[in-house]
Protein backbone atom coordinates (compact mmCIF):
# COMPACT_ATOMS: atom_id res chain seq x y z
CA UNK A 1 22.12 22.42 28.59
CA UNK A 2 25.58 22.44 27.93
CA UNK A 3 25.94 18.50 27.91
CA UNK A 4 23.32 18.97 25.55
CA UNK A 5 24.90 21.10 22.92
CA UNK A 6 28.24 18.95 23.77
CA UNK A 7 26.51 15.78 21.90
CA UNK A 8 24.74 17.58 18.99
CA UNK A 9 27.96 18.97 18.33
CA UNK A 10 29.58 15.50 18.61
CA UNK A 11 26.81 13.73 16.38
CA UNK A 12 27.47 16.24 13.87
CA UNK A 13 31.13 15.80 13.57
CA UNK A 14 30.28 12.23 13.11
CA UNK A 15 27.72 12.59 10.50
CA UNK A 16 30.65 14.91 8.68
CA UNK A 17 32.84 11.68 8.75
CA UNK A 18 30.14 9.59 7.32
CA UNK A 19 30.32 9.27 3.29
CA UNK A 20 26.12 8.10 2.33
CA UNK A 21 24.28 10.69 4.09
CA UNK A 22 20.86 11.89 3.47
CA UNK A 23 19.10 14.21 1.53
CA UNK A 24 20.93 14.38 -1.53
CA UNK A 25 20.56 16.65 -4.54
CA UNK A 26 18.81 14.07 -7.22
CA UNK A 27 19.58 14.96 -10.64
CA UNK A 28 15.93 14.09 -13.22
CA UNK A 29 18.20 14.29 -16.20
CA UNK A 30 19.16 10.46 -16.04
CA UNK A 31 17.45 7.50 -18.04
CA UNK A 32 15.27 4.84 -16.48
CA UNK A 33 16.32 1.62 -15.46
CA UNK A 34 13.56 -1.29 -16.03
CA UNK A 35 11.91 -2.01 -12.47
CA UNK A 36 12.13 -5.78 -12.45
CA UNK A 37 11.09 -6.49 -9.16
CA UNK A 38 13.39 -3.93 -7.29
CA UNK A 39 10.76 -1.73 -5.87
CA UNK A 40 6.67 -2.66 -5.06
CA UNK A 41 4.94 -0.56 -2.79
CA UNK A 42 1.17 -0.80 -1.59
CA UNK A 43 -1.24 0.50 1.08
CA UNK A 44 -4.42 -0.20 2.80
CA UNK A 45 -6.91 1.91 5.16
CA UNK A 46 -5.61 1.82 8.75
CA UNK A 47 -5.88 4.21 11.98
CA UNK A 48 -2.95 5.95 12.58
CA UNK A 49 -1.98 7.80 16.08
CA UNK A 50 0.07 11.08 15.33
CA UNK A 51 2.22 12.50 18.15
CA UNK A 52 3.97 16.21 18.45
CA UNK A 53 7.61 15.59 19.09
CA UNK A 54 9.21 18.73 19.15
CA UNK A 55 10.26 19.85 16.23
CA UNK A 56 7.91 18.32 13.87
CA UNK A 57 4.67 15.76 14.40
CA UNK A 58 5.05 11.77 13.34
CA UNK A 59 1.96 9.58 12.30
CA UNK A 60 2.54 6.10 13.52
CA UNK A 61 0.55 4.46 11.18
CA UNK A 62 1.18 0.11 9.53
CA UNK A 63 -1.03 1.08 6.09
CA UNK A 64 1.87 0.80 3.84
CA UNK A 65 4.57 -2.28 2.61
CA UNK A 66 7.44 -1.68 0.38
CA UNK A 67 9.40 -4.07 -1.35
CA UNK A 68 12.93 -3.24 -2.23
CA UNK A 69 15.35 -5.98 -3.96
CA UNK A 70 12.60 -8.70 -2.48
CA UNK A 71 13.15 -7.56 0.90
CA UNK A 72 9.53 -6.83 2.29
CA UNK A 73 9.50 -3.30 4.73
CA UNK A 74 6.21 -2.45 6.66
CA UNK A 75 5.58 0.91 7.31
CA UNK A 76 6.08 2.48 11.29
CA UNK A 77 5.56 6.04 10.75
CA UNK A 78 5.61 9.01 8.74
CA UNK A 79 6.33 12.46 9.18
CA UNK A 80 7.25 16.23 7.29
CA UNK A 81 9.67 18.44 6.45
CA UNK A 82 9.30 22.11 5.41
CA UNK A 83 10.89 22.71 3.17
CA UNK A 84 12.02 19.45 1.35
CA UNK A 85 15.04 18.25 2.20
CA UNK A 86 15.73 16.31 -0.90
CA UNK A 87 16.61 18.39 -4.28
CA UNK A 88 15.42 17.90 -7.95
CA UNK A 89 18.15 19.75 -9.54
CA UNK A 90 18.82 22.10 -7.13
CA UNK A 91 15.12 23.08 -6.64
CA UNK A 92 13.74 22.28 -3.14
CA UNK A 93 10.17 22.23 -2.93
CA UNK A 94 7.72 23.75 -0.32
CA UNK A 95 7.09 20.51 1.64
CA UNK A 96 8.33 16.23 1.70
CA UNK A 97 6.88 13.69 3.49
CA UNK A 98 8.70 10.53 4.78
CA UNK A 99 7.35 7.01 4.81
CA UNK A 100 9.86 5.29 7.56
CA UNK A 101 9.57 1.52 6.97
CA UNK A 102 11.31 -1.40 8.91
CA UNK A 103 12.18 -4.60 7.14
CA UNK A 104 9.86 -7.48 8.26
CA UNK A 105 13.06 -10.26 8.61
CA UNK A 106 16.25 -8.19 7.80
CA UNK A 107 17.25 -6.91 11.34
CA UNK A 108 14.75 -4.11 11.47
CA UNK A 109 17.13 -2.72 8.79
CA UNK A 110 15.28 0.43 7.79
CA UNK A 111 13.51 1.98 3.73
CA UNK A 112 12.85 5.39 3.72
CA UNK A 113 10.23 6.85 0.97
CA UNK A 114 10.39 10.47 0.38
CA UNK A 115 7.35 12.21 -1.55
CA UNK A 116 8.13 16.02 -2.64
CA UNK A 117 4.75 18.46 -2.70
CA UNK A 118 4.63 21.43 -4.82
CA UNK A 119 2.27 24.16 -4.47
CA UNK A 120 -1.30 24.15 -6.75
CA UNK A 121 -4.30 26.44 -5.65
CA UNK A 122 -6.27 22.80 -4.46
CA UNK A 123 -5.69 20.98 -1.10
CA UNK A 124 -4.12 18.01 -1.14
CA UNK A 125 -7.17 15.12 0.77
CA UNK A 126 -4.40 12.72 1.91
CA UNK A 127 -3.39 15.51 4.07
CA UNK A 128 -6.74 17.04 4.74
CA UNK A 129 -7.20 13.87 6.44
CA UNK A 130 -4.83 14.77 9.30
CA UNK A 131 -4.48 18.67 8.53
CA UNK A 132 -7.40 19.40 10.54
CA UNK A 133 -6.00 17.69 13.92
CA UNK A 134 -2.96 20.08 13.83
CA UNK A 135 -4.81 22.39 16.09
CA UNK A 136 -4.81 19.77 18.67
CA UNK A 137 -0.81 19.01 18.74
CA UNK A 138 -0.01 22.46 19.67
CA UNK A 139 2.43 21.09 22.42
CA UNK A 140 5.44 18.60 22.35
CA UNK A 141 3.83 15.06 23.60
CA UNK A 142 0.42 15.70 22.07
CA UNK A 143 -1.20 12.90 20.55
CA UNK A 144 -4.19 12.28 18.80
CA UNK A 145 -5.85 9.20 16.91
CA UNK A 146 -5.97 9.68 13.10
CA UNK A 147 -9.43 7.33 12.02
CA UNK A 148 -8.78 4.78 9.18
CA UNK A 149 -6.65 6.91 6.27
CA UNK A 150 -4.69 5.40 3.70
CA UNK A 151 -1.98 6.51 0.75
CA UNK A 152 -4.45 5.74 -2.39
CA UNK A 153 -4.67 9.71 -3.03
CA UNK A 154 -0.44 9.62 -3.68
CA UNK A 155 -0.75 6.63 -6.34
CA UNK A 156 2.41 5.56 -4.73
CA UNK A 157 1.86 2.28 -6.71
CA UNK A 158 2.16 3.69 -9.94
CA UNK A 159 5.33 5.96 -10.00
CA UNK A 160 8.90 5.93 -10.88
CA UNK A 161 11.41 6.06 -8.05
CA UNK A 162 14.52 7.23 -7.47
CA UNK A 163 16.37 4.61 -5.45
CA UNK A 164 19.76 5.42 -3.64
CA UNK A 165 21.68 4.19 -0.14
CA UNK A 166 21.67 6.81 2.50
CA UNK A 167 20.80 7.60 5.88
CA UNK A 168 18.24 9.37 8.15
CA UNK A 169 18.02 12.50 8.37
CA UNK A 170 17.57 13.30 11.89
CA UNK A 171 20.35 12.20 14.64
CA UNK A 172 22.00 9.97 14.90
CA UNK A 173 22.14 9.91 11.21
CA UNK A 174 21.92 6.67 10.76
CA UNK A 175 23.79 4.59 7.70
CA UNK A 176 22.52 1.95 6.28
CA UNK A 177 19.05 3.57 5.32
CA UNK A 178 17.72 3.01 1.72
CA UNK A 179 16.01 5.82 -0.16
CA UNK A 180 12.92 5.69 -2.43
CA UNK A 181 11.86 9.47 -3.99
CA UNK A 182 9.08 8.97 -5.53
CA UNK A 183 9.58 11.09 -9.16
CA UNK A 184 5.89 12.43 -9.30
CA UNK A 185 5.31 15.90 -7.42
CA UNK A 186 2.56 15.58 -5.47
CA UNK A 187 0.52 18.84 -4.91
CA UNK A 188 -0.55 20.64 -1.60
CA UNK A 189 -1.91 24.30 -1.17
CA UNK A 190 -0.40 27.52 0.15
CA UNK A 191 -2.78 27.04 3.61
CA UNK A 192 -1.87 23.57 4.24
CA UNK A 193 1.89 24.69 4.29
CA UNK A 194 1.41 27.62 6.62
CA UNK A 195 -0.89 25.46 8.49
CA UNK A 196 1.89 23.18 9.49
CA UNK A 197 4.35 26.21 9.79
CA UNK A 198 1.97 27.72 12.00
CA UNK A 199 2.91 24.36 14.45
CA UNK A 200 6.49 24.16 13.60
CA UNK A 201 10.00 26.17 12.44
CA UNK A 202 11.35 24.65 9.35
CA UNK A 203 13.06 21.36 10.21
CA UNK A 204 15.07 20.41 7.06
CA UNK A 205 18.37 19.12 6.96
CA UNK A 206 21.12 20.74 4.38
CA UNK A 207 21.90 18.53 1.27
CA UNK A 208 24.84 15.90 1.83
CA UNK A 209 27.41 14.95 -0.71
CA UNK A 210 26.55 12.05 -3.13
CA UNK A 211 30.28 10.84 -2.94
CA UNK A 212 30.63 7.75 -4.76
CA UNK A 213 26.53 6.98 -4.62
CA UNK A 214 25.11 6.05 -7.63
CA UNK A 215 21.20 7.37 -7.70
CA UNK A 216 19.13 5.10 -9.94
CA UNK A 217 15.37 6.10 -11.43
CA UNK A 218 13.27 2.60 -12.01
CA UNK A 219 10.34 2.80 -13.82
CA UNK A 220 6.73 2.59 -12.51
CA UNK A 221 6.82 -0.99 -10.85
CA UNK A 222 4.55 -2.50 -13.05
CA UNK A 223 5.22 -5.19 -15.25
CA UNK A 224 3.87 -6.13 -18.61
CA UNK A 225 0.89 -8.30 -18.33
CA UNK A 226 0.92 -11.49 -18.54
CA UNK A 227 -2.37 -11.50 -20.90
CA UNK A 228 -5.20 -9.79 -21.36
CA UNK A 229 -7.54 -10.06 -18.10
CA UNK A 230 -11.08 -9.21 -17.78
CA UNK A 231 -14.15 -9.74 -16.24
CA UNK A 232 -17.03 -9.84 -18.52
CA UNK A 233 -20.48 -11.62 -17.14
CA UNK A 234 -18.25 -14.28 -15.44
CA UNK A 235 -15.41 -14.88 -18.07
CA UNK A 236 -12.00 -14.68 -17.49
CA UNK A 237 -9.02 -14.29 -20.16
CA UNK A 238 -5.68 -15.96 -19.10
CA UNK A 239 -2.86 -16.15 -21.23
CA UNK A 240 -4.94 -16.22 -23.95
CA UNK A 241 -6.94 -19.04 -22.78
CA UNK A 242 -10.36 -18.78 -21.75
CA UNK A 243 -12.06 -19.69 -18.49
CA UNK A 244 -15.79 -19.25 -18.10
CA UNK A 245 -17.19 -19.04 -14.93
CA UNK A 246 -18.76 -21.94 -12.68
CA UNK A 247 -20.52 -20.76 -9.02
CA UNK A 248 -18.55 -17.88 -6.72
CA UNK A 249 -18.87 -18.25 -3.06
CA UNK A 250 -17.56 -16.71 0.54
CA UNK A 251 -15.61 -17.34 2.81
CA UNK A 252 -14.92 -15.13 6.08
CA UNK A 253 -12.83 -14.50 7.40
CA UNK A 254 -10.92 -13.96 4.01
CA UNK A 255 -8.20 -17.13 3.63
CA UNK A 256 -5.92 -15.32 1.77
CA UNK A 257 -3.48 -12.49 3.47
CA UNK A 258 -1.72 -9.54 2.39
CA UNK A 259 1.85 -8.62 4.63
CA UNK A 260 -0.47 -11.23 7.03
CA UNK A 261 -3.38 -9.02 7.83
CA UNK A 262 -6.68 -10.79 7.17
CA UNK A 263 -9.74 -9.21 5.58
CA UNK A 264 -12.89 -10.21 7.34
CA UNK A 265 -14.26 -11.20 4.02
CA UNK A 266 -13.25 -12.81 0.32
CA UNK A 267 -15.17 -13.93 -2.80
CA UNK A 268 -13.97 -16.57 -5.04
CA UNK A 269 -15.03 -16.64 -8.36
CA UNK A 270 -14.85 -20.22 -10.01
CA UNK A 271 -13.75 -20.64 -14.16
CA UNK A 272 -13.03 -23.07 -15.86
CA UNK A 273 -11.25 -23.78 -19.45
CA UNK A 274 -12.18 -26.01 -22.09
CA UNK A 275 -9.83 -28.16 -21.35
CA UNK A 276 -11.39 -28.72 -17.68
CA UNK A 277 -8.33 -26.21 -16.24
CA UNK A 278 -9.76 -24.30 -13.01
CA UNK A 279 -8.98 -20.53 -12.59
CA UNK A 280 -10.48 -19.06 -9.58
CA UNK A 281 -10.23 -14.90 -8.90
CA UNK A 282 -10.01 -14.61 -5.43
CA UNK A 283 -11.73 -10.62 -3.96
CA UNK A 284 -11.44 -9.25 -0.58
CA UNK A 285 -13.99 -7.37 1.49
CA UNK A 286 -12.94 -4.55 4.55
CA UNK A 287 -16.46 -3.09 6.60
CA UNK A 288 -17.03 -0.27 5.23
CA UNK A 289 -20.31 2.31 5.67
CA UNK A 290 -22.64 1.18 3.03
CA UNK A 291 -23.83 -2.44 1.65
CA UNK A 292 -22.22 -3.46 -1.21
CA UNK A 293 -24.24 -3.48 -4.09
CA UNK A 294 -23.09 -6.54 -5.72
CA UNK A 295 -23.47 -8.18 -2.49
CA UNK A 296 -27.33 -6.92 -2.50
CA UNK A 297 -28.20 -8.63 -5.69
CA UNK A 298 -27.28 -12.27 -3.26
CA UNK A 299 -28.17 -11.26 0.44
CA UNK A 300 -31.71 -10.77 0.14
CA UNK A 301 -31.91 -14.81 -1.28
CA UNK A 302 -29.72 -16.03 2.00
CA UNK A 303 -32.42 -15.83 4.24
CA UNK A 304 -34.46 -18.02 1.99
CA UNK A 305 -31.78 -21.11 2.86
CA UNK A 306 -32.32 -23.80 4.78
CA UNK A 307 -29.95 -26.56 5.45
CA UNK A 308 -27.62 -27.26 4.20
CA UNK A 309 -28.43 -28.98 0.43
CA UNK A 310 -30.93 -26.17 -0.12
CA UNK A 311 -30.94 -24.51 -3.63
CA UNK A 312 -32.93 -20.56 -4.18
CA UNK A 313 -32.16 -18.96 -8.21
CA UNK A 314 -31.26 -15.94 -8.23
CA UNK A 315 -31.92 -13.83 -10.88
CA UNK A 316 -29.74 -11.52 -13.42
CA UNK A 317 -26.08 -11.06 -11.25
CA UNK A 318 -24.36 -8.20 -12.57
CA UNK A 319 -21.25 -9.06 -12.07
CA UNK A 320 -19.95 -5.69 -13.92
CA UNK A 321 -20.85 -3.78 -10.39
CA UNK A 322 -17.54 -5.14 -9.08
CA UNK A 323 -15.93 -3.19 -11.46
CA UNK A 324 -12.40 -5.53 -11.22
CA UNK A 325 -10.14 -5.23 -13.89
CA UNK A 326 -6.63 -4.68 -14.87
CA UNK A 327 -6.19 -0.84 -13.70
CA UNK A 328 -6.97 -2.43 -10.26
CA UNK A 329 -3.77 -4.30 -10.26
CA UNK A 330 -3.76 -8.13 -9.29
CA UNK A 331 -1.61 -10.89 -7.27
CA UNK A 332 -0.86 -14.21 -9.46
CA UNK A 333 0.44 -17.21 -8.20
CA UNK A 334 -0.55 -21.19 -8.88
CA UNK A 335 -2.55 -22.82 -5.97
CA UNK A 336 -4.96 -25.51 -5.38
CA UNK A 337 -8.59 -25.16 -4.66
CA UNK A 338 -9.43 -24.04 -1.05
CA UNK A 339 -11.72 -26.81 0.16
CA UNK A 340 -11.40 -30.53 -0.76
CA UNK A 341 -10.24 -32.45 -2.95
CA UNK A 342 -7.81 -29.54 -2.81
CA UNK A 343 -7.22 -29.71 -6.77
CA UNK A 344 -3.64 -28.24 -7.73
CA UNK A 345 -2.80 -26.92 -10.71
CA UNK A 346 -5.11 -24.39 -9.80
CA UNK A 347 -4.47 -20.16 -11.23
CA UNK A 348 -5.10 -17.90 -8.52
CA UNK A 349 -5.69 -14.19 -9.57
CA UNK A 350 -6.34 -12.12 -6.53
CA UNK A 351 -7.51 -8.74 -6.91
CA UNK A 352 -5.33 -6.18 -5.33
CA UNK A 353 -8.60 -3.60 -4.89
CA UNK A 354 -10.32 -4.36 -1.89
CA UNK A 355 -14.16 -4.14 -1.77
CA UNK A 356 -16.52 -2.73 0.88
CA UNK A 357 -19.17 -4.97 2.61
CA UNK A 358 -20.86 -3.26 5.58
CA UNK A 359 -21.66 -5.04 8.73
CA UNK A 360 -24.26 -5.84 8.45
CA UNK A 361 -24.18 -7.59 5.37
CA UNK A 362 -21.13 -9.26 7.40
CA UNK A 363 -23.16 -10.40 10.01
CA UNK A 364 -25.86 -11.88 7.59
CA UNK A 365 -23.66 -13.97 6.00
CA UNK A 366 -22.32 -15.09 9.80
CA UNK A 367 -25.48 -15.97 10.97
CA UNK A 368 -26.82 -18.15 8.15
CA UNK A 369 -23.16 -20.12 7.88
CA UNK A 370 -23.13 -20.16 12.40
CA UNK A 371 -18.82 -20.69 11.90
CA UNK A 372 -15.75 -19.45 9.77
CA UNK A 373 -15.27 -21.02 6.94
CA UNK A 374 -11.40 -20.28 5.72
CA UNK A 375 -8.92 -22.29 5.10
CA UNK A 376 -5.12 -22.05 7.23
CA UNK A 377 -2.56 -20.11 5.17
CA UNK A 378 -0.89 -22.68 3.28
CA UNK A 379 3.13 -22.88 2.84
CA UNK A 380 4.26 -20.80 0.02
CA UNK A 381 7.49 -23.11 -0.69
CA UNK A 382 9.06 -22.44 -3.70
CA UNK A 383 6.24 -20.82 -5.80
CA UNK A 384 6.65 -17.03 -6.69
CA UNK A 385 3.77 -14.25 -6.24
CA UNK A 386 3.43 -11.72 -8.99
CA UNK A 387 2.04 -8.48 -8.45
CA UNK A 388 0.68 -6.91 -11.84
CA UNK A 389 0.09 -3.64 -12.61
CA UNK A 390 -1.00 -1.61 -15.47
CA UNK A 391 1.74 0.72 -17.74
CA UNK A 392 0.51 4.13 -17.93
C-alpha cells in the first residue's frame, strides 16, 4: 500500500513539473479560425466491448477516425468523467466523454476528443445504447459486449472544435496528447448521470494551467462545395457541368475502403457529360435488418437472368428512395473506371452515408454472380481525397 501511495505521489510531482497538461479552462469568447483541413472526424456502426476498470468503465470500440493536420487517428476507446474535466469559462458541466484515438502511422502518437453534456429533461440515445449495461459492470474487471453502436447521434462531423496540445488526464499524464473539444453541448438527463454515479465516485481531474498554450476554435470542418450536387432521376451536377446517367451496377464486396474497412456491398452509378466525360457516384451497403427498398425495385428481376448476355427491363427506378445528397456529405477524388478499359480521367463522388442491404438481398445478388466481383485497392499516389460537407 505504501509503495503504492509512494508512486502516485511521485507521478504527481511530475505532472506539476510538466507545462501542457490536461483539462484546461477553454475560454468561448475567441473568433474562429477557418478549418482548412486541420480537423475531419467520422464514424461508422461497430461492436464495442466495455470493461469496469476501477474508477470509471472504458468502451473499446474502432467506429470513429479523426484527422488532425492530415495525420489520420483511429479510435481505441472511450470513456467518462463526472463531472467534466474541461471548463467553458469556468463552468464545468455535469458529464464529458473522451474519444482516445491512436495515430494510424505516427508512432501510436495519441488525439484525444472531449464532448461536454449538459443536463435537458430527454435522454441522450448514444448513451442509452450502453446506459442500460451499467448494471452488469458493477465490479472492477467486468466486461460486457456493446452490439453495433455508432457516434451519428453526437453529429461529431458537423461541429466546431477547440483544438489545443495537452496531455491525458489520467497517470502517467502523458505529453504529447492533442485535444479536440467539440464546441456543441451535447445533452444527457438527470437519470443517466446518477445512473453512472450510482457505478462510480466522481473521477475528474482539477484544471491545469494553459501556460504558453495557445487554444484555437476551427470552424465546422466542412468546406465550401465544390458545385452544386444532386441526384435527380439519374443526373448529376458537377462543377456546373452536367452528367446524365448511363446503367448503375454492384459490386461486392464494396472496392472502395474507408480507414481500410470494406463494406460488403457498393453501387456505382454511371454519368456521363456532353462532352463524353464519365462521372460515376460510387454508394456503399452494411447488412442491416430490413431489405432495402431501392434494392427491391431490381432484386425481384435477378432471378429472371440467365447467362451471362441476358437482358430483363425493369420498370420505373426511383432512384429518389436513396435519398443521397449533399447533407449526406461525400468523398471526391479523380479515378479511372473500375473494370476494363480502366478509363482515367474518371470523377469519383463517393457518398459518405452508408446504405442498408439485408442479407438476404446480399446473398441474392451472391448467388446469381457465383464470385466477388471488386476490384484491388488501387495506389493513391499523388492524388488528394476531399471530404465535403455541408455549412450549416
Amino acid at each position: 500500500m505504501r509503495v503504492l501511495l509512494y508512486l502516485l505521489v511521485l507521478v504527481s510531482l511530475v505532472a506539476a513539473a510538466l507545462k501542457e497538461q490536461s483539462p484546461i479552462d477553454i475560454s468561448t469568447d475567441i473568433s474562429e479560425t477557418e478549418n482548412k483541413n486541420n480537423i475531419a472526424i467520422s464514424h461508422k456502426s461497430l461492436d464495442g466491448k466495455a470493461k469496469h476498470t476501477g474508477t470509471a468503465f472504458k468502451v473499446f470500440w474502432k467506429g470513429s477516425t479523426l484527422v488532425l493536420d492530415g495525420v489520420s487517428y483511429e479510435a481505441a476507446q472511450l470513456h467518462f468523467h463526472t463531472p467534466s474535466e474541461h471548463t467553458f469559462d469556468g463552468k464545468h458541466y455535469p458529464l464529458e466523454m473522451h474519444i482516445v484515438h491512436s495515430a494510424v502511422e505516427k508512432n501510436h502518437s495519441l488525439a484525444v476528443v472531449g464532448i461536454l453534456f449538459d443536463y435537458n429533461k430527454k435522454s441522450n440515445g448514444f448513451l442509452k445504447k450502453f446506459w442500460s449495461h451499467l448494471d452488469d459492470l458493477s465490479d472492477k474487471g467486468d466486461t460486457i459486449k456493446v452490439k453495433s453502436f455508432d457516434a451519428a447521434d453526437l453529429k461529431l462531423d458537423n461541429s466546431s472544435y477547440f483544438r489545443y496540445p495537452g496531455s491525458l488526464t489520467t497517470p502517467p499524464y502523458t505529453e504529447g496528447v492533442q485535444w479536440a473539444v467539440m464546441k456543441s453541448i451535447q445533452h444527457v438527463s438527470r437519470s443517466q448521470v446518477r445512473a453512472i454515479k450510482d457505478v462510480f465516485d466522481d473521477n475528474s481531474r482539477a484544471v491545469q494551467p494553459l501556460n504558453d498554450r495557445k487554444v484555437i476554435l476551427y470552424s465546422k470542418p466542412s468546406a465550401k462545395l465544390l458545385s452544386s450536387f444532386g441526384v435527380a432521376c439519374l443526373q448529376v451536377i458537377l462543377k456546373e457541368k452536367t452528367f446524365t446517367g448511363l446503367q448503375f451496377h454492384f459490386h461486392a464486396p464494396s472496392e472502395h475502403r474507408v480507414r481500410g474497412y470494406q463494406y460488403p456491398f457498393e453501387m456505382h452509378m454511371v454519368h456521363q457529360a456532353t462532352d463524353k466525360s464519365l462521372a460515376v457516384l460510387g454508394v456503399f451497403f452494411e447488412v442491416g435488418p430490413k431489405d432495402n427498398e431501392f434494392l427491391n425495385q431490381v432484386w425481384p428481376s435477378i432471378s429472371q437472368l440467365g447467362d451471362s448476355g441476358t437482358n430483363v427491363t425493369v420498370s420505373n427506378i426511383a432512384g429518389s428512395i436513396l435519398r443521397i445528397g449533399a447533407e449526406n456529405g461525400f468523398y471526391r477524388y479523380q479515378g479511372s473506371l473500375t473494370t476494363p478499359p480502366y478509363t482515367k480521367g474518371v470523377e469519383w463522388t463517393v457518398v459518405h452515408e452508408v446504405q442498408k442491404i439485408s442479407q438476404a438481398q446480399l446473398d441474392a445478388y451472391k448467388e446469381k454472380i457465383k464470385e466477388d466481383n471488386a476490384r484491388e485497392v488501387q495506389p493513391l499516389n499523388n492524388r488528394q481525397v476531399c471530404l465535403y460537407q455541408p455549412i450549416q
